[in-house]
Protein backbone atom coordinates (compact mmCIF):
# COMPACT_ATOMS: atom_id res chain seq x y z
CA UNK A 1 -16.60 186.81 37.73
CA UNK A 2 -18.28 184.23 39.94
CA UNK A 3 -21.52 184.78 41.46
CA UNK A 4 -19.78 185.20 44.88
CA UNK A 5 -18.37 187.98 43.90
CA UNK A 6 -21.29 188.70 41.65
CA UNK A 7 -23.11 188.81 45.04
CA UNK A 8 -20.95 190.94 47.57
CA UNK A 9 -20.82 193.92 44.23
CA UNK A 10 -24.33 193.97 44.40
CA UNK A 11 -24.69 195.30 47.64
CA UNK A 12 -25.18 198.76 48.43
CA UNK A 13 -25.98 199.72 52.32
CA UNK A 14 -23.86 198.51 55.17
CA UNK A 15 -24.93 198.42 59.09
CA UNK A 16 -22.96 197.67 62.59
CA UNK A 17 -22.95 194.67 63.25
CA UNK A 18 -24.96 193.84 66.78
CA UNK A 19 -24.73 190.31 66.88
CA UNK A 20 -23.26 186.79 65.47
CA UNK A 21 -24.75 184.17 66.47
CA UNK A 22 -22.97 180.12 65.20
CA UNK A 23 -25.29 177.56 66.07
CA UNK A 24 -25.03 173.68 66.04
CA UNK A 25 -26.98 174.01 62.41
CA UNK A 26 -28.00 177.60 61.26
CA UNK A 27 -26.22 180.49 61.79
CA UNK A 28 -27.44 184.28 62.31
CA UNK A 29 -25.86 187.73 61.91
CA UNK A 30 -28.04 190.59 63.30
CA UNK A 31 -27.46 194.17 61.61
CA UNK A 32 -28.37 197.45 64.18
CA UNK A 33 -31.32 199.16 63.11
CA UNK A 34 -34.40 200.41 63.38
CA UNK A 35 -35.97 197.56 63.27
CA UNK A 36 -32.72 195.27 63.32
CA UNK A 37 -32.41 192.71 60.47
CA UNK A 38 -31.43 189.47 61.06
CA UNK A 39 -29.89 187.34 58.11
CA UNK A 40 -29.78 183.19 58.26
CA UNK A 41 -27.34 180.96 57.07
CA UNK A 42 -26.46 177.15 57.03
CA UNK A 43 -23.86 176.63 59.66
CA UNK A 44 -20.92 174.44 57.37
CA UNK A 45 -18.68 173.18 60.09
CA UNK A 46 -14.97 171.68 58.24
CA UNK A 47 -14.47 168.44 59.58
CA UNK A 48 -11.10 169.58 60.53
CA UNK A 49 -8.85 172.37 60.93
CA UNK A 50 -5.12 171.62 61.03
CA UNK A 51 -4.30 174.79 58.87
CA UNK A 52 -5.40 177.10 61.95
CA UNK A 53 -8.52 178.14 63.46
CA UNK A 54 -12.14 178.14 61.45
CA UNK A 55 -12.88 181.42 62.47
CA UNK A 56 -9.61 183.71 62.91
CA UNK A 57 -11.36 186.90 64.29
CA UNK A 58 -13.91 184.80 66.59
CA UNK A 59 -14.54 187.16 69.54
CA UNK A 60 -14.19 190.31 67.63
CA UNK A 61 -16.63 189.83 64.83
CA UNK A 62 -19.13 192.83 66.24
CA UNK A 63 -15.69 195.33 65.39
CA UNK A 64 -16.35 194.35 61.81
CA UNK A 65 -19.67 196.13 59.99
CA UNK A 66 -22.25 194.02 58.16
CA UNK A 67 -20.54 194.66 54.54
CA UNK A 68 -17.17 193.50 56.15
CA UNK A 69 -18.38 190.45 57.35
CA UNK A 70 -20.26 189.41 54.28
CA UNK A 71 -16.63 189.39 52.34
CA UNK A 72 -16.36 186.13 54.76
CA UNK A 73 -18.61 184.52 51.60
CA UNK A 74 -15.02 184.46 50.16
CA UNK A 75 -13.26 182.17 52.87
CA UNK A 76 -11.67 179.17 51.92
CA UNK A 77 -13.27 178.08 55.64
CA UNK A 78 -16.69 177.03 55.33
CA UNK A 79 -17.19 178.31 59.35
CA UNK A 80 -16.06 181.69 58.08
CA UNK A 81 -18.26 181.55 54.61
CA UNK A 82 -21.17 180.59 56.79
CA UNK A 83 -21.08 183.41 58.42
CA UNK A 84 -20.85 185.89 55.01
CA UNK A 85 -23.67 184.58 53.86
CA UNK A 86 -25.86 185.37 56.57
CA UNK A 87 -24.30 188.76 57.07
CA UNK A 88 -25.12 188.92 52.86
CA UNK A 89 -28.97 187.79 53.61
CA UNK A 90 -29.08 190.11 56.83
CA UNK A 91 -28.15 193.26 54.66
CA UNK A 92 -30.00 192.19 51.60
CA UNK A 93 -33.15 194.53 51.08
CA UNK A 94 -35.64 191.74 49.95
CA UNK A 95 -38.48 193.10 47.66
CA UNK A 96 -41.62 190.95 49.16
CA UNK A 97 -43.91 192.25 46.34
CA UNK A 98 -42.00 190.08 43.91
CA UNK A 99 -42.05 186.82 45.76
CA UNK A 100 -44.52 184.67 46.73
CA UNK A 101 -45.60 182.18 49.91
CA UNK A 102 -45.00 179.56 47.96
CA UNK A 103 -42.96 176.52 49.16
CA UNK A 104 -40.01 175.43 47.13
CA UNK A 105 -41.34 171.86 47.36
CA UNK A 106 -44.45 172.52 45.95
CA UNK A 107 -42.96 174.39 43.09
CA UNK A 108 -40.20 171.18 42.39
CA UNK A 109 -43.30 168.92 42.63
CA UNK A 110 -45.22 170.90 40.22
CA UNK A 111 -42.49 171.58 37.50
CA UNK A 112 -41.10 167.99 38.11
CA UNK A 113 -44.37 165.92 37.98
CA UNK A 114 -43.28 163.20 35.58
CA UNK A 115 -40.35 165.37 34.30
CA UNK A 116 -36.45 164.47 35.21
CA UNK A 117 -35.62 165.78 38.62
CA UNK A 118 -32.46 166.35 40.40
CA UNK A 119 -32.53 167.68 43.90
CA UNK A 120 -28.61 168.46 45.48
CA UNK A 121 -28.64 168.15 49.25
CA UNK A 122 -31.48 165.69 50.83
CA UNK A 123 -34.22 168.05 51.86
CA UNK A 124 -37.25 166.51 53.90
CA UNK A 125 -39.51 166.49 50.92
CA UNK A 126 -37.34 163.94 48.38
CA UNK A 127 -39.76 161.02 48.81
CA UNK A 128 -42.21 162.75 47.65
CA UNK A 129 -41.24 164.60 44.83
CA UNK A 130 -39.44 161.07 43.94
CA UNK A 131 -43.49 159.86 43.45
CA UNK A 132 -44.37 162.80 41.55
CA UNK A 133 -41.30 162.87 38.93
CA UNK A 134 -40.66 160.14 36.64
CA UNK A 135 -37.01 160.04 37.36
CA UNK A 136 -35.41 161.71 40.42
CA UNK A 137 -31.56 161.73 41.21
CA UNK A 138 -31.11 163.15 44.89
CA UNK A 139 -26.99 164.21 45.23
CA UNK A 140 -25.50 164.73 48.63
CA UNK A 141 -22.17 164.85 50.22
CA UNK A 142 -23.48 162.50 52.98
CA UNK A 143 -25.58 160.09 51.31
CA UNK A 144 -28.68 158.49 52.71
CA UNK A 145 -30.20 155.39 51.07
CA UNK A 146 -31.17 156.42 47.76
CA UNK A 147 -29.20 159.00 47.27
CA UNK A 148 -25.79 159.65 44.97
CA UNK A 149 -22.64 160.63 46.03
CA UNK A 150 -21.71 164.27 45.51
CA UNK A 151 -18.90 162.88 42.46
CA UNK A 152 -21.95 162.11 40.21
CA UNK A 153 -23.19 165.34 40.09
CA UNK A 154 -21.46 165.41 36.62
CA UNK A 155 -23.08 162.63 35.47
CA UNK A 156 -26.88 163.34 36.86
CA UNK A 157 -27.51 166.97 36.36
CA UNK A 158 -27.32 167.46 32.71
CA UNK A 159 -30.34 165.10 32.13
CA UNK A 160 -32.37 166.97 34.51
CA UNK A 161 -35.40 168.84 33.57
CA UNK A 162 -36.02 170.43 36.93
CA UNK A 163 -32.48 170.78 39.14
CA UNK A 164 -33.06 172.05 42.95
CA UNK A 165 -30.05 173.46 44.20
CA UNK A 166 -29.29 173.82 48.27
CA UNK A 167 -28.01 177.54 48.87
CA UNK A 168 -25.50 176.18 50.76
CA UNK A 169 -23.89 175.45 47.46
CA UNK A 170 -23.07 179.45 47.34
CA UNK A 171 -21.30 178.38 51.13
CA UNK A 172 -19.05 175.82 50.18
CA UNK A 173 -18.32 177.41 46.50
CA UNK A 174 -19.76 174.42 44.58
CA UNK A 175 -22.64 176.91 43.00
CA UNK A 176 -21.08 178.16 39.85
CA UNK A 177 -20.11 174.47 39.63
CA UNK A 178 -22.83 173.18 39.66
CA UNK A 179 -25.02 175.68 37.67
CA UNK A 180 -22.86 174.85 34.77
CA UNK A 181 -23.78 171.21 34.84
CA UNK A 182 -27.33 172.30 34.42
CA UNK A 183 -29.19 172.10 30.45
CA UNK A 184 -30.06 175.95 29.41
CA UNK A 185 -33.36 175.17 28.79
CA UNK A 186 -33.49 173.36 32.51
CA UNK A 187 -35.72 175.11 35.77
CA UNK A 188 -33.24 175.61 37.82
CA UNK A 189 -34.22 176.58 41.65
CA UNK A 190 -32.03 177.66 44.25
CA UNK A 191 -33.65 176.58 47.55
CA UNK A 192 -33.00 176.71 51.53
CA UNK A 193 -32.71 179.62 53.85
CA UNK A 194 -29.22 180.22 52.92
CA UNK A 195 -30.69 181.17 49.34
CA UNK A 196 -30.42 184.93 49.04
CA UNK A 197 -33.59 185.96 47.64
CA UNK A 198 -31.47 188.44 45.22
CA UNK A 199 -32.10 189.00 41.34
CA UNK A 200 -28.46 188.47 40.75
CA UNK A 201 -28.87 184.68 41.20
CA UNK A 202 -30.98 184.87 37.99
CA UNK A 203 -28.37 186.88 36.01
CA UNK A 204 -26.28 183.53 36.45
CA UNK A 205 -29.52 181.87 34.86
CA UNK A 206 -31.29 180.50 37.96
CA UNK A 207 -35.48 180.46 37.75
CA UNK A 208 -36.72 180.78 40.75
CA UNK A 209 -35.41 181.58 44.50
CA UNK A 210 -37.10 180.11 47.71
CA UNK A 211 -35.52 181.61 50.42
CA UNK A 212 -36.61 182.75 54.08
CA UNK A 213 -36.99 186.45 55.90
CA UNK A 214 -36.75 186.85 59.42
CA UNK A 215 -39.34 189.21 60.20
CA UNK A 216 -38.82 188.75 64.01
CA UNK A 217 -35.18 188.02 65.17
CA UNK A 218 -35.77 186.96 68.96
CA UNK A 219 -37.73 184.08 68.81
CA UNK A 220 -35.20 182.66 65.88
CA UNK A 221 -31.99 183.66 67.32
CA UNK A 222 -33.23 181.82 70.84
CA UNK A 223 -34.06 179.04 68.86
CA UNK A 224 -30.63 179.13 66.74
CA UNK A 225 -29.31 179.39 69.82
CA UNK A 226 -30.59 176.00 71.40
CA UNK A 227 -29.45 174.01 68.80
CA UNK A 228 -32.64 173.97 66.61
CA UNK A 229 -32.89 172.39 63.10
CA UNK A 230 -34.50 174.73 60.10
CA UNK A 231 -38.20 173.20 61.32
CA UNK A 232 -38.33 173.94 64.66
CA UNK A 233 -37.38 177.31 63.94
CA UNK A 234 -40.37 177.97 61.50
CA UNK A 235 -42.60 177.28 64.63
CA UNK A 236 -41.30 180.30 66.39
CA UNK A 237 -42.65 182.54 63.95
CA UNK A 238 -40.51 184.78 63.00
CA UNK A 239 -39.71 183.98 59.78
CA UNK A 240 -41.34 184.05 56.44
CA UNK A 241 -40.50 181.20 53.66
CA UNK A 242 -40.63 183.25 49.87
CA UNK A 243 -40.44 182.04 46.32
CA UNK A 244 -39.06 184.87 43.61
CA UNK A 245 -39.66 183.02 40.62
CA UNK A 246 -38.38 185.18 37.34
């Protein structure tokens, strides 16, 4: 069983649905309640769609409760799969006592100071974990100078030490792929506000989780809303940035 599925069997509430909201980068599913939880996901646009539309049921998503729309994880469309996710994070019951506020850069530049480092997806913080390691390998489906090409994955992340993994991998179904690249004896962290802060990630043998709450949905969802990238909706303030480390 892959950890997709792994994930969606794990759950065990549901909620309506109150809102979906597909930004220009993130992408938020609000649950009713009392208070009303509000999940975040990367928002994986498909270049192209010649096979039909990204999101069939687009307009009638709120008919569909939380549980049902965190299936979408499934979808072959990456649109549709961004959604599931966040629907997955907006329903998952996060224990806080567990985690920490501990920044998943801090944590890679710790456990990769002069170690072998490979970091899939360019987040903000390469350049300086690539001072801190002695060898770092950033992989990334749109490379920027320095970077590899997503097709050397293969080659890269079985001499890693420490591996960061975007949660967005989970998304695009290139997780289980990917974790089986990765040395047994590596520190493996799953990383982004896609990552669902969720013990079953380290049944599949994943160390440590750094993953976001929304504690406050209105000032994120208006900022989703306006096109905002991942930083600029940390200064609203409603969210909370956690480390679950095993």
């Amino acid at each position: 069983m892959g950890t997709v599925e792994r994930l969606l069997e794990s759950l065990s509430g549901d909620a309506p649905v109150a809102q979906v909201l597909v930004g220009a980068f993130w992408t938020a599913v609000v649950l009713d309640g009392d208070p009303p939880r509000c999940g975040l996901a990367s928002t994986l646009r498909p270049a192209e769609h010649p096979g039909g539309f990204p999101v069939p049921q687009a307009g009638r998503l709120l008919e569909r409760s939380g549980r049902e729309l965190a299936a979408l994880l499934r979808s072959a469309s990456t649109l549709e799969a961004s959604i599931g996710m966040a629907a997955f994070n907006a329903l998952l019951s996060v224990d806080t006592s567990c985690c920490a506020a501990v920044n998943a850069e801090e944590i890679i530049v710790e456990r990769g100071a002069g170690r072998r480092v490979a970091i899939v997806g360019h987040f903000p913080f390469v350049e300086r974990v690539r001072q801190a390691a002695g060898r770092c390998w950033v992989v990334e489906l749109h490379p920027q100078p320095g970077d590899l090409p997503a097709e050397r994955a293969a080659e890269v992340l079985p001499q890693a030490d420490v591996v960061a993994l975007t949660g967005t991998a989970i998304i695009n179904h290139t997780f289980d792929d990917l974790l089986a690249l990765c040395r047994p004896d590596a520190f493996v962290l799953v990383l982004g506000p896609s990552a669902p802060l969720t013990p079953v990630l380290f049944e599949a043998g994943v160390r440590a989780i750094s993953g976001t709450v929304v504690v406050n949905p209105e000032p994120v969802l208006r900022a989703v809303g306006q096109g905002a990238t991942f930083r600029q909706i940390k200064r609203s303030g409603g969210l909370r940035l956690l480390t679950w480390e095993r």
